[in-house]
Protein backbone atom coordinates (compact mmCIF):
# COMPACT_ATOMS: atom_id res chain seq x y z
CA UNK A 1 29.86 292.01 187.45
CA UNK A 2 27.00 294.13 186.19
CA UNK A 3 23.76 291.96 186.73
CA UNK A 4 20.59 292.73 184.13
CA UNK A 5 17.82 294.96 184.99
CA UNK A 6 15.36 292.58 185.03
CA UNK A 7 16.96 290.14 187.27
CA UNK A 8 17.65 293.39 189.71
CA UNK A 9 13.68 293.77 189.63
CA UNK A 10 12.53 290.26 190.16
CA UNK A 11 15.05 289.91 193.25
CA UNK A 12 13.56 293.25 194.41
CA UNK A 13 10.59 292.11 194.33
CA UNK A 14 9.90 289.26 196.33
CA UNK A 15 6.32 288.60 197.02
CA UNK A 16 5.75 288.14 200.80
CA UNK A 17 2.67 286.56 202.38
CA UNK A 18 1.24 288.00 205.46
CA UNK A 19 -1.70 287.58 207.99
CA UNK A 20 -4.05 289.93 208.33
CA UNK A 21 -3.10 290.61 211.87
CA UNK A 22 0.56 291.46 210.94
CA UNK A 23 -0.49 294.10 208.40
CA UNK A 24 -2.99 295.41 210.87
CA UNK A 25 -0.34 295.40 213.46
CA UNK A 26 2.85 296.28 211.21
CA UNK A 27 0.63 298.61 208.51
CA UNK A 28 3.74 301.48 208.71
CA UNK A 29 6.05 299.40 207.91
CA UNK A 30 4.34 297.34 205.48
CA UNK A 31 3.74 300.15 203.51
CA UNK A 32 7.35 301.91 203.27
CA UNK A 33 8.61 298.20 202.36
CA UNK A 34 5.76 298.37 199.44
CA UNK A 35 7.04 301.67 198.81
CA UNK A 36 10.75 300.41 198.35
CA UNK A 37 9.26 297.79 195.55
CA UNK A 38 8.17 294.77 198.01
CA UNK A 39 4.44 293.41 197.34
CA UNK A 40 2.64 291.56 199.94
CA UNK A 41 -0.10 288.67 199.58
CA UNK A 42 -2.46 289.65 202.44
CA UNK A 43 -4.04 286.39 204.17
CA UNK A 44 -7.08 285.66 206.27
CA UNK A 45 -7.31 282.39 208.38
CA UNK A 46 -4.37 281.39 205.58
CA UNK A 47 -6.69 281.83 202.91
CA UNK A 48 -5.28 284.71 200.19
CA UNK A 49 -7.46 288.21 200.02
CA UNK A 50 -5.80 290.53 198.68
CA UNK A 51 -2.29 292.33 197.79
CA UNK A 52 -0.33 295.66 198.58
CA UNK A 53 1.52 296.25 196.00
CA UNK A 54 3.90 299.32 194.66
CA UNK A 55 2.04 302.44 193.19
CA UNK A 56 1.61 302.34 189.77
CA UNK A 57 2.04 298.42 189.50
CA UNK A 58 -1.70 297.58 189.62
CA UNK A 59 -2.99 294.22 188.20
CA UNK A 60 -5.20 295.21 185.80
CA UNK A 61 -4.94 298.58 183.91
CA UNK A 62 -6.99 301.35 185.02
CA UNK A 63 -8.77 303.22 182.53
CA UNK A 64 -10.11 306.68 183.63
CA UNK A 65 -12.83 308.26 182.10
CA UNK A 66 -13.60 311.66 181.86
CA UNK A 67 -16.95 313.06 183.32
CA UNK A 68 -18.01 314.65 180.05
CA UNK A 69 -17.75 311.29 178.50
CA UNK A 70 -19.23 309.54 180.92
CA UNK A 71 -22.75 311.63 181.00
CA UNK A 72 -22.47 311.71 176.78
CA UNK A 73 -22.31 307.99 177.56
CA UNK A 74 -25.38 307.84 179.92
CA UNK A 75 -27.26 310.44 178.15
CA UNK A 76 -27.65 308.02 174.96
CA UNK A 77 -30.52 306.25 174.60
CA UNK A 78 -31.36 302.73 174.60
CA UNK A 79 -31.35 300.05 171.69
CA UNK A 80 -34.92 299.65 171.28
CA UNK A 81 -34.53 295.53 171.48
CA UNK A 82 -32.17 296.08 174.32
CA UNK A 83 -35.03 297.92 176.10
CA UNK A 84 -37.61 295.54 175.26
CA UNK A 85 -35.99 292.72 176.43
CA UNK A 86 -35.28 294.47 179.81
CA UNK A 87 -39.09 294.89 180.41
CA UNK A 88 -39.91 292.10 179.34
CA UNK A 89 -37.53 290.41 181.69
CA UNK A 90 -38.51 292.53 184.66
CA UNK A 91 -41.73 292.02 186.58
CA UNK A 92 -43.55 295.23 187.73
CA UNK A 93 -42.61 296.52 191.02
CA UNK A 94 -45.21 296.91 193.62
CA UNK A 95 -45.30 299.05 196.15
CA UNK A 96 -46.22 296.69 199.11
CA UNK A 97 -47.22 299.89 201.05
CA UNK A 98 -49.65 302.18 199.12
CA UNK A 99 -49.99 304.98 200.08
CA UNK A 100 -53.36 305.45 202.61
């Protein structure tokens, strides 16, 4: 009996919740197990904080940008309402000690 892909996957993986302390204690382990295709719902004082997960299965997608974009990015200038509104919105910094 051949089972489908997809059931093969969700059996593999299982979503385990651990303490803290057991990942702290265990963090070899927990990792080669992520490795094989387990994820892990990490746990402080029973309270969920986080996940380890496989590579490449990351909740949200990453999306990289390159450095030349980014400072083309930075480099353009403001919408003049945009800018307004930000100084208008900001009171004036003073320096509490000027200088003697």
């Amino acid at each position: 009996m051949c089972l489908p892909e997809s059931l093969l996957q969700s059996v593999a993986m299982t979503d385990r919740t651990i303490p803290q302390r057991e990942l702290r204690n265990n963090v070899a382990a927990i990792l080669r197990a992520a490795e094989a295709g387990e994820t892990f719902t990490v746990t402080v004082r029973g309270r969920a904080v986080a996940r380890v997960v496989p590579a490449g299965e990351a909740g949200q997608p990453r999306v990289d940008v390159d450095r030349m974009t980014l400072r083309r990015l930075l480099a353009e200038p403001l919408d003049a309402g945009l800018a307004a509104e930000l100084d208008a919105a900001e009171a004036p910094v003073e320096d509490p000690w000027p200088a003697a």
